[in-house]
C-alpha atoms as a PDB file:
ATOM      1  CA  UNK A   1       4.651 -18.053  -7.749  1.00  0.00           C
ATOM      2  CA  UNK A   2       7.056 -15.486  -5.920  1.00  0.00           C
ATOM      3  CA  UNK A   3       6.094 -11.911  -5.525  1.00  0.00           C
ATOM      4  CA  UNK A   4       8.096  -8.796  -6.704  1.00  0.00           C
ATOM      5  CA  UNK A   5       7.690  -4.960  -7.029  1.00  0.00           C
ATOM      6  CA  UNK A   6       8.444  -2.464  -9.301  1.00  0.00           C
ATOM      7  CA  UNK A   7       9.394   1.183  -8.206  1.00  0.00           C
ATOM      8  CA  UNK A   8       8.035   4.174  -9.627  1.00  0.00           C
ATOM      9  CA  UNK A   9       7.664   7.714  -7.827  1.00  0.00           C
ATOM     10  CA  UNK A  10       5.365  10.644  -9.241  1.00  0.00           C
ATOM     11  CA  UNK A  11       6.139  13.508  -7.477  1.00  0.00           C
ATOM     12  CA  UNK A  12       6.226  12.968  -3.677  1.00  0.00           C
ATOM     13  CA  UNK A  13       4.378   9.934  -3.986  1.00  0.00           C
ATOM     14  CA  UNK A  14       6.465   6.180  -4.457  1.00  0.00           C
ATOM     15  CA  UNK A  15       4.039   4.171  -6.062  1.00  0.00           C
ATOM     16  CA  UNK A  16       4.759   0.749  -5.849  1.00  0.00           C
ATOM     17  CA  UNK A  17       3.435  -2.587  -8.550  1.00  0.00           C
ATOM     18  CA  UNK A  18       3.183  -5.373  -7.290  1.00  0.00           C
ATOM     19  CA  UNK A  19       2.980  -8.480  -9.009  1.00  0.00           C
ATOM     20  CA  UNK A  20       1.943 -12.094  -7.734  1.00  0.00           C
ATOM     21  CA  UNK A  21       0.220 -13.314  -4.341  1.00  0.00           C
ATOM     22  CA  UNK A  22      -0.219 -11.873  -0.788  1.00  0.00           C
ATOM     23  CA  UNK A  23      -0.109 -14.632   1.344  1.00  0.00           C
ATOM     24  CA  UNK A  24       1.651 -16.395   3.663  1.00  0.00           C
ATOM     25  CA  UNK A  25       3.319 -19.106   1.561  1.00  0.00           C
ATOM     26  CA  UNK A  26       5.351 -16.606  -0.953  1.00  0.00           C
ATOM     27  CA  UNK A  27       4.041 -13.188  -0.760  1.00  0.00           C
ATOM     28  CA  UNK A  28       5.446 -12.331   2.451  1.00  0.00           C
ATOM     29  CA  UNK A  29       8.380 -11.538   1.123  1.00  0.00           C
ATOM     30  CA  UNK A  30       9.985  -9.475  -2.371  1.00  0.00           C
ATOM     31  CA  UNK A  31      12.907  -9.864  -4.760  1.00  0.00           C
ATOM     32  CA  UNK A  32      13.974 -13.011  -5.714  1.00  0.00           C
ATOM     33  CA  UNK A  33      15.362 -14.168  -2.811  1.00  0.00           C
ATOM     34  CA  UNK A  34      12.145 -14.049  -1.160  1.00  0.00           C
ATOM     35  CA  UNK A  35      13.802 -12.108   2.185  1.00  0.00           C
ATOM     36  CA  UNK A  36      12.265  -8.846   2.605  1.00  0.00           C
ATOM     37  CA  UNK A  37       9.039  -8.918   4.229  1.00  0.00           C
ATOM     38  CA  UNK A  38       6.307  -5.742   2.746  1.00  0.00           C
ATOM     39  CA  UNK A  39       6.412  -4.456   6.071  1.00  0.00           C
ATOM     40  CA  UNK A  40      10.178  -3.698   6.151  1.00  0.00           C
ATOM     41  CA  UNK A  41      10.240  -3.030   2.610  1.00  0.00           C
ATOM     42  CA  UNK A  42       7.289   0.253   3.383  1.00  0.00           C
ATOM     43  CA  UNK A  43       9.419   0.887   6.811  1.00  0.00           C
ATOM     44  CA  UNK A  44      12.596   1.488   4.533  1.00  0.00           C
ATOM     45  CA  UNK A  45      10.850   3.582   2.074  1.00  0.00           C
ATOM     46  CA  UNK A  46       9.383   5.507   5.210  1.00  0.00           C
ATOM     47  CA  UNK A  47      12.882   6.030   7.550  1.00  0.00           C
ATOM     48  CA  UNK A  48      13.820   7.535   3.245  1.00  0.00           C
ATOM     49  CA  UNK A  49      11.444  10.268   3.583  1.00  0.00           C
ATOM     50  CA  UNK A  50       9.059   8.182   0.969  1.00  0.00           C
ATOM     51  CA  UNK A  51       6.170   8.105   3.573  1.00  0.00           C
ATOM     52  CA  UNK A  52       3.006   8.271   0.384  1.00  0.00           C
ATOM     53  CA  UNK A  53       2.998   4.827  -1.166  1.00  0.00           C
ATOM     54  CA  UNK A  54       0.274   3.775  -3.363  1.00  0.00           C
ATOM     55  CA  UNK A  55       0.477  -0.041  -3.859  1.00  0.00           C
ATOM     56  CA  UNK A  56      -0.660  -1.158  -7.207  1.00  0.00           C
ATOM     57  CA  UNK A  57      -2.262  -4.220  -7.051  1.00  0.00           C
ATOM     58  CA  UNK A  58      -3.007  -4.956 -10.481  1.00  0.00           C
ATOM     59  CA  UNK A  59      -1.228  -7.913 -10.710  1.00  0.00           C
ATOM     60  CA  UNK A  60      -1.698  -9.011  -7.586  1.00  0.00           C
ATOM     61  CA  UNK A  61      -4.111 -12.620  -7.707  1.00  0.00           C
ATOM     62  CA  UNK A  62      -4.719 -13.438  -3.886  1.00  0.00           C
ATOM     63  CA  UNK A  63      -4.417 -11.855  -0.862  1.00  0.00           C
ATOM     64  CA  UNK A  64      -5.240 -14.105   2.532  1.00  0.00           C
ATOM     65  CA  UNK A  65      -5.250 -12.839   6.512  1.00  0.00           C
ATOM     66  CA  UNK A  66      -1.136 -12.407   6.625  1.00  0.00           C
ATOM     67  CA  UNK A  67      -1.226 -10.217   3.376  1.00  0.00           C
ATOM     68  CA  UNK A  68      -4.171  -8.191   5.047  1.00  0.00           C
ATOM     69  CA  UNK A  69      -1.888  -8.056   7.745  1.00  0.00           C
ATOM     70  CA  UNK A  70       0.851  -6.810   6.048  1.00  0.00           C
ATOM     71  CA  UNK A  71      -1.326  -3.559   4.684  1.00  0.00           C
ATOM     72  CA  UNK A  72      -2.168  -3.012   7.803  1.00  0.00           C
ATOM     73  CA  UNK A  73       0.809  -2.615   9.212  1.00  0.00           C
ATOM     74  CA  UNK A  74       1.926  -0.621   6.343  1.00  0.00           C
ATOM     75  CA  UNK A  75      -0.700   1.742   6.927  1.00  0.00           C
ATOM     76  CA  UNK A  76       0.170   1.997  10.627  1.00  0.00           C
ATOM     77  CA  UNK A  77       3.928   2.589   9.584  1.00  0.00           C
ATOM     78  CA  UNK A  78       3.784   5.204   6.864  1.00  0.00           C
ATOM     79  CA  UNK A  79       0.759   7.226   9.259  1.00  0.00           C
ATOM     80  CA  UNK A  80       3.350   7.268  12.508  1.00  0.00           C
ATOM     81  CA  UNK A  81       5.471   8.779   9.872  1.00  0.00           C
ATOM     82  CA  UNK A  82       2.916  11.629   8.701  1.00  0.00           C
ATOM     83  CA  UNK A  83       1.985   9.706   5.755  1.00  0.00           C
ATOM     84  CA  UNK A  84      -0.179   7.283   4.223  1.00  0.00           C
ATOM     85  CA  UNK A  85      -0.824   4.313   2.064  1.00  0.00           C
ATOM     86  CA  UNK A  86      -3.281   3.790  -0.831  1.00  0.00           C
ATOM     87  CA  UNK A  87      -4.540   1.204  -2.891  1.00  0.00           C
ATOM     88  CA  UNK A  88      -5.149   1.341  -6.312  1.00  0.00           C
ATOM     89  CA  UNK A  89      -6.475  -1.767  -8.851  1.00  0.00           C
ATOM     90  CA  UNK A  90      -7.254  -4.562  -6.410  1.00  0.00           C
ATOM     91  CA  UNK A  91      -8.945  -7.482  -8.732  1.00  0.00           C
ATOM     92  CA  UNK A  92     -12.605  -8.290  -8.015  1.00  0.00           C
ATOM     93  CA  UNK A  93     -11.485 -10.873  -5.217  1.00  0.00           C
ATOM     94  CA  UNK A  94      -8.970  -8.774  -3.272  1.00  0.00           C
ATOM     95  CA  UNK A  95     -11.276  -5.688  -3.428  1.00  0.00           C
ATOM     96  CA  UNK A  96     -14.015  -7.711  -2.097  1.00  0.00           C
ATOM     97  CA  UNK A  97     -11.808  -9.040   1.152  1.00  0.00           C
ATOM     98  CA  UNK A  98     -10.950  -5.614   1.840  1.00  0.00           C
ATOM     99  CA  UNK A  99     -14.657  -4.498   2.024  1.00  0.00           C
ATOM    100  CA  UNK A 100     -15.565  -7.914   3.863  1.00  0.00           C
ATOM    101  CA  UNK A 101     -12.535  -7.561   6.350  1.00  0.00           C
ATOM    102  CA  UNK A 102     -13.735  -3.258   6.751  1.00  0.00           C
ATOM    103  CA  UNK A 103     -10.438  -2.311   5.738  1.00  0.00           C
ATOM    104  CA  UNK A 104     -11.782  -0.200   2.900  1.00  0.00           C
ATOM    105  CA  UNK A 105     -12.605   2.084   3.402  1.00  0.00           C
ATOM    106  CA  UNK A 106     -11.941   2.207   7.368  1.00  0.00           C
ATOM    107  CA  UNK A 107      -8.012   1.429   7.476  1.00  0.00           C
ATOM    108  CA  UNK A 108      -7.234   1.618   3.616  1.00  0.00           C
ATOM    109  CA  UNK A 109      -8.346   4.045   1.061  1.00  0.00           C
ATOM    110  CA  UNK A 110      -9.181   1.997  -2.403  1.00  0.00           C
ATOM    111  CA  UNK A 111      -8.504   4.743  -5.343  1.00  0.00           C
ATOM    112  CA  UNK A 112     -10.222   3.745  -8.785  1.00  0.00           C
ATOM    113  CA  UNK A 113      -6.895   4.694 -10.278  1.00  0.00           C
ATOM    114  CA  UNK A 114      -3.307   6.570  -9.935  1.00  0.00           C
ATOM    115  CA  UNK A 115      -4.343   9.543 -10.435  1.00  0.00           C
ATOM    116  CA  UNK A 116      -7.068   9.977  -7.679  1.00  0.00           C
ATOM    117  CA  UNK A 117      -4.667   8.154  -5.218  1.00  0.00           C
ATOM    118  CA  UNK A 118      -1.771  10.857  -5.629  1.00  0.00           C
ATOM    119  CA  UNK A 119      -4.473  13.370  -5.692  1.00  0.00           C
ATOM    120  CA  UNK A 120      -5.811  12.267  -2.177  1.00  0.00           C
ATOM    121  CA  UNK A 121      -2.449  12.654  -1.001  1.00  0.00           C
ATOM    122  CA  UNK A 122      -2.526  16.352  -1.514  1.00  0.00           C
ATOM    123  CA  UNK A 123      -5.628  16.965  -0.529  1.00  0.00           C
ATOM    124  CA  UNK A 124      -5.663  15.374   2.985  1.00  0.00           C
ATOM    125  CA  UNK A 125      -2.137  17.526   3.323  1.00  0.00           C
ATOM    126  CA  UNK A 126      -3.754  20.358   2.744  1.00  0.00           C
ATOM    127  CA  UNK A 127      -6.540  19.899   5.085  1.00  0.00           C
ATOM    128  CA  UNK A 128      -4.462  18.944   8.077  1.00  0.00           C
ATOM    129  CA  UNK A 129      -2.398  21.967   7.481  1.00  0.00           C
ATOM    130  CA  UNK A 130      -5.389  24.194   7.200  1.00  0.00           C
ATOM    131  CA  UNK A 131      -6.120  22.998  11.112  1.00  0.00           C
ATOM    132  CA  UNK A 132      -6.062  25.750  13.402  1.00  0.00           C
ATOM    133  CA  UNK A 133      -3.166  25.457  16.109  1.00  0.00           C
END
């Protein structure tokens, strides 16, 4: 099974659903050409201005090491750019590798839903502009 995204922005915030597996076989890559790494696909929306992204991951049934790699280095692309990424609807499995692997909450936020995710987006704004200088 391939994977593939659908784009959606609310607001300042791109949120993108993703649909199939995370791993190194097929999900690697999106569209159905199977080219465009996630990495380069968040980099893209990032060098666009579109540095929020809340990934979706609803339909998303397995996630290995190279998928948990590619969040990562989402995460580390969208925060050089002053942004961040969140995760919203991981299924039992995937939510328990990123607690297993730390990543949630240490690298990547999980939200319980949309909402909450482009919430947290405004509110951690807010606070690092409230920072003295």
């Amino acid at each position: 099974m391939s994977m593939s995204y659908e784009l959606r922005e609310v607001g300042d915030v791109t949120i993108l659903d993703i649909d199939g597996r995370i791993d190194i076989g097929v999900a690697l890559a999106f569209g159905s050409e199977g080219e465009t790494p996630l990495r380069e696909v968040i980099r893209h929306f990032a060098r666009m201005g579109k540095k929020n992204i809340v990934l979706n991951l609803k339909d998303v049934s397995y996630i290995d090491s190279s998928g948990i790699g590619e969040l990562v280095a989402g995460v580390t692309t969208l925060r050089g750019h002053g942004g961040d990424l969140k995760v919203v609807n991981p299924n039992g499995v995937v939510q328990k590798l990123l607690r297993v692997t730390k990543l949630d909450p240490l690298v990547i936020e999980v939200k319980p839903d949309e909402g909450s995710a482009i919430q947290s987006f405004s509110k951690s704004q807010a606070s690092g502009a409230a920072k003295p200088s």
